[in-house]
N, C-alpha and C. Protein backbone atom coordinates (compact mmCIF):
# COMPACT_ATOMS: atom_id res chain seq x y z
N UNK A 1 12.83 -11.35 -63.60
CA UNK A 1 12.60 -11.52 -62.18
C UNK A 1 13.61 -12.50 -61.57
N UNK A 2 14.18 -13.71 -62.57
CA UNK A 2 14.87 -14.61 -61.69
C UNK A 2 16.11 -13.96 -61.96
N UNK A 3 16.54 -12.82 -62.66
CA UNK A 3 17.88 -12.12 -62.35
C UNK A 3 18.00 -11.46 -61.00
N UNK A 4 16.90 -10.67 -61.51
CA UNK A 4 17.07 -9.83 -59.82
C UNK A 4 17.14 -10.78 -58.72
N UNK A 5 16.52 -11.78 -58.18
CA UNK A 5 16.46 -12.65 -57.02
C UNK A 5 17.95 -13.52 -57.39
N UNK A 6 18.11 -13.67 -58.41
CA UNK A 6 19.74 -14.52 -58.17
C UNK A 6 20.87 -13.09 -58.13
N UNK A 7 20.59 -12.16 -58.16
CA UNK A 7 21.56 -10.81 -58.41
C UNK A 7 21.25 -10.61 -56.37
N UNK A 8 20.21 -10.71 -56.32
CA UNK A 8 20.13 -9.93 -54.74
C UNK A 8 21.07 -11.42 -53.68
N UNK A 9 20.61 -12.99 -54.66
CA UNK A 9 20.94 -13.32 -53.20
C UNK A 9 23.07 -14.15 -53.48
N UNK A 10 23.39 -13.43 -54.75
CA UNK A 10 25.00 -13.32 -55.20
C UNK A 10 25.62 -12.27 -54.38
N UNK A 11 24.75 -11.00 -54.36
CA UNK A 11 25.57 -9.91 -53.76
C UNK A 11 25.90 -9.87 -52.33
N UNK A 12 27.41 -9.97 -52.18
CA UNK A 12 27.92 -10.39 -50.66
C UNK A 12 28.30 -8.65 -50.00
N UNK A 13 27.45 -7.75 -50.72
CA UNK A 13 28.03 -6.22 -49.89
C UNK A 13 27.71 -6.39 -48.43
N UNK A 14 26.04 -6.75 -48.81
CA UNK A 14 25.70 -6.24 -47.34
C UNK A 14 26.28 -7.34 -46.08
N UNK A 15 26.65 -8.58 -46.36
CA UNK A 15 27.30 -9.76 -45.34
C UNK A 15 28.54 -9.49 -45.19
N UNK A 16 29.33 -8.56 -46.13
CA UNK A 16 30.42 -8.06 -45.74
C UNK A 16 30.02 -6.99 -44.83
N UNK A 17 29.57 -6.21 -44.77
CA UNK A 17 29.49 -4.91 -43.93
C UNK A 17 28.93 -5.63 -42.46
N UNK A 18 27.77 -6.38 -42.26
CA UNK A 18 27.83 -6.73 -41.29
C UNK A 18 28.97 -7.86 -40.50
N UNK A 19 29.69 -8.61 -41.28
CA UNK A 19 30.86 -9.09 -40.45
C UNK A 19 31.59 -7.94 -40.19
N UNK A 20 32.03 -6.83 -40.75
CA UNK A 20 32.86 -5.82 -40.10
C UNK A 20 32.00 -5.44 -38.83
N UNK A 21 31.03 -5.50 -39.16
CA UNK A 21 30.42 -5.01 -38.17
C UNK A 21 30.26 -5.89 -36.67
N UNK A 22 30.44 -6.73 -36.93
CA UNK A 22 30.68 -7.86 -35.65
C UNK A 22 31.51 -7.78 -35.27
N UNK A 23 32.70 -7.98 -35.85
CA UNK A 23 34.43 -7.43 -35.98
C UNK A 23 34.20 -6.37 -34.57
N UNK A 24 33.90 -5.27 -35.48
CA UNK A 24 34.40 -3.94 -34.40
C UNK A 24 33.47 -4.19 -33.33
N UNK A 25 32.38 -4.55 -33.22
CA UNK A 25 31.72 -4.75 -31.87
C UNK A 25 32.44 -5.99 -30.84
N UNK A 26 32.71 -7.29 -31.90
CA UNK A 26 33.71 -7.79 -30.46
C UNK A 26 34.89 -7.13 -29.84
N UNK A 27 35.55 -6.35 -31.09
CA UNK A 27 36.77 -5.45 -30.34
C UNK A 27 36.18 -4.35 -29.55
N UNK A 28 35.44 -3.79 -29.43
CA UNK A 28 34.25 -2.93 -27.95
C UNK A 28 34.85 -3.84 -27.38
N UNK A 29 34.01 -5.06 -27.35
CA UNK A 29 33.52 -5.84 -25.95
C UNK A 29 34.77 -5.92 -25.16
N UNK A 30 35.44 -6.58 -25.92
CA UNK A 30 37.14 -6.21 -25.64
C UNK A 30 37.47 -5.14 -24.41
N UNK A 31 37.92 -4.05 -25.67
CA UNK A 31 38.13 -2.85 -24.72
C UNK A 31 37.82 -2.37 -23.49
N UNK A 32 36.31 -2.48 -23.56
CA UNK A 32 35.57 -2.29 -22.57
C UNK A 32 35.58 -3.27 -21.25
N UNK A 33 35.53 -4.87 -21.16
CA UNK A 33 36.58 -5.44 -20.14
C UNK A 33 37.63 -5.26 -19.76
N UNK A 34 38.56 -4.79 -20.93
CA UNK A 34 39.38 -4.68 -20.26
C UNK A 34 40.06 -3.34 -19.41
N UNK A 35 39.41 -2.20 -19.96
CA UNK A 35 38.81 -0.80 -19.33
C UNK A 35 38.43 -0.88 -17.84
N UNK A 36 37.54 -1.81 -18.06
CA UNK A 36 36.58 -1.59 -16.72
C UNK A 36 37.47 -2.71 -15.71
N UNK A 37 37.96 -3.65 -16.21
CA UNK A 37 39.04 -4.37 -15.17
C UNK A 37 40.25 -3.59 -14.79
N UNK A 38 41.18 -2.89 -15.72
CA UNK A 38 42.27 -1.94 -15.84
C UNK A 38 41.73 -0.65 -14.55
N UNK A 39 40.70 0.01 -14.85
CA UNK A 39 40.51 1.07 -14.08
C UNK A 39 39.95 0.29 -12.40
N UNK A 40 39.25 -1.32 -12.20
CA UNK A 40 39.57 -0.90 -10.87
C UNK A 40 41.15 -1.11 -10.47
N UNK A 41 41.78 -1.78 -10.72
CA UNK A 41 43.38 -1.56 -10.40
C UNK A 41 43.60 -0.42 -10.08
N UNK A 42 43.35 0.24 -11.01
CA UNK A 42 43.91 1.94 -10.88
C UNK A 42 43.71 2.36 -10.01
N UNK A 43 42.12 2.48 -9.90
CA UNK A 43 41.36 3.38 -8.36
C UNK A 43 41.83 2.68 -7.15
N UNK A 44 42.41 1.20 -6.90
CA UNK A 44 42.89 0.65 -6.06
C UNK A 44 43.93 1.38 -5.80
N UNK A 45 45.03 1.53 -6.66
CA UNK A 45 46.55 1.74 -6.44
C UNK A 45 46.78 3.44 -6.28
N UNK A 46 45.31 4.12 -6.70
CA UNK A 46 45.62 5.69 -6.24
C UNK A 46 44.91 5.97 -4.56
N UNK A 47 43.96 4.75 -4.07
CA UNK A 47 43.63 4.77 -3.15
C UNK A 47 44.59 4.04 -1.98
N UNK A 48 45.27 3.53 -2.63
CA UNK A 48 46.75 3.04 -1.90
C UNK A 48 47.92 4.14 -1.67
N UNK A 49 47.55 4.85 -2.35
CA UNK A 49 48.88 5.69 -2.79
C UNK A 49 48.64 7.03 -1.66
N UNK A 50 47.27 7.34 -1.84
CA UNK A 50 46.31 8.11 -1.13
C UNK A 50 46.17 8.29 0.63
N UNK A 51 46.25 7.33 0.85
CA UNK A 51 46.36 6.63 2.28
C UNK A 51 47.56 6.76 2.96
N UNK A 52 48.25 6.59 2.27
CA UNK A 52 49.92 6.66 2.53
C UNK A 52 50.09 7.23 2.73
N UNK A 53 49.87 8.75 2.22
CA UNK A 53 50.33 10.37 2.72
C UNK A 53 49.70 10.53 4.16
N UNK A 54 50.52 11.09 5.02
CA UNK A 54 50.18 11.73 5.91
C UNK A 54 49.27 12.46 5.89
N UNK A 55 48.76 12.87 7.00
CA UNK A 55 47.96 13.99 6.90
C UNK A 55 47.96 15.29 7.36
């Protein structure tokens, strides 16, 4: 019994998988600011662009 409980609390699989897993969720969070900041620019500068044409 005290193998298994020193075997379960040695094994670093599962604390590895969840730091990857934090990993790729801060790089989301990332993306996704900077997505959602990037695209209003965009919709700005096609609604600029938009305006401009005659009609």
């Amino acid at each position: 019994m005290r193998q298994l409980i020193s075997s379960f609390f040695s094994d670093e699989r599962g604390a590895t998988a969840i730091e990857y897993c934090l990993v790729a969720c801060s790089i989301s969070i990332v993306i996704v600011a900077a997505v959602t900041s990037l695209g209003q620019d965009v919709r700005a500068l096609f609604v600029r662009v938009r305006d401009n044409f005659p009609q």
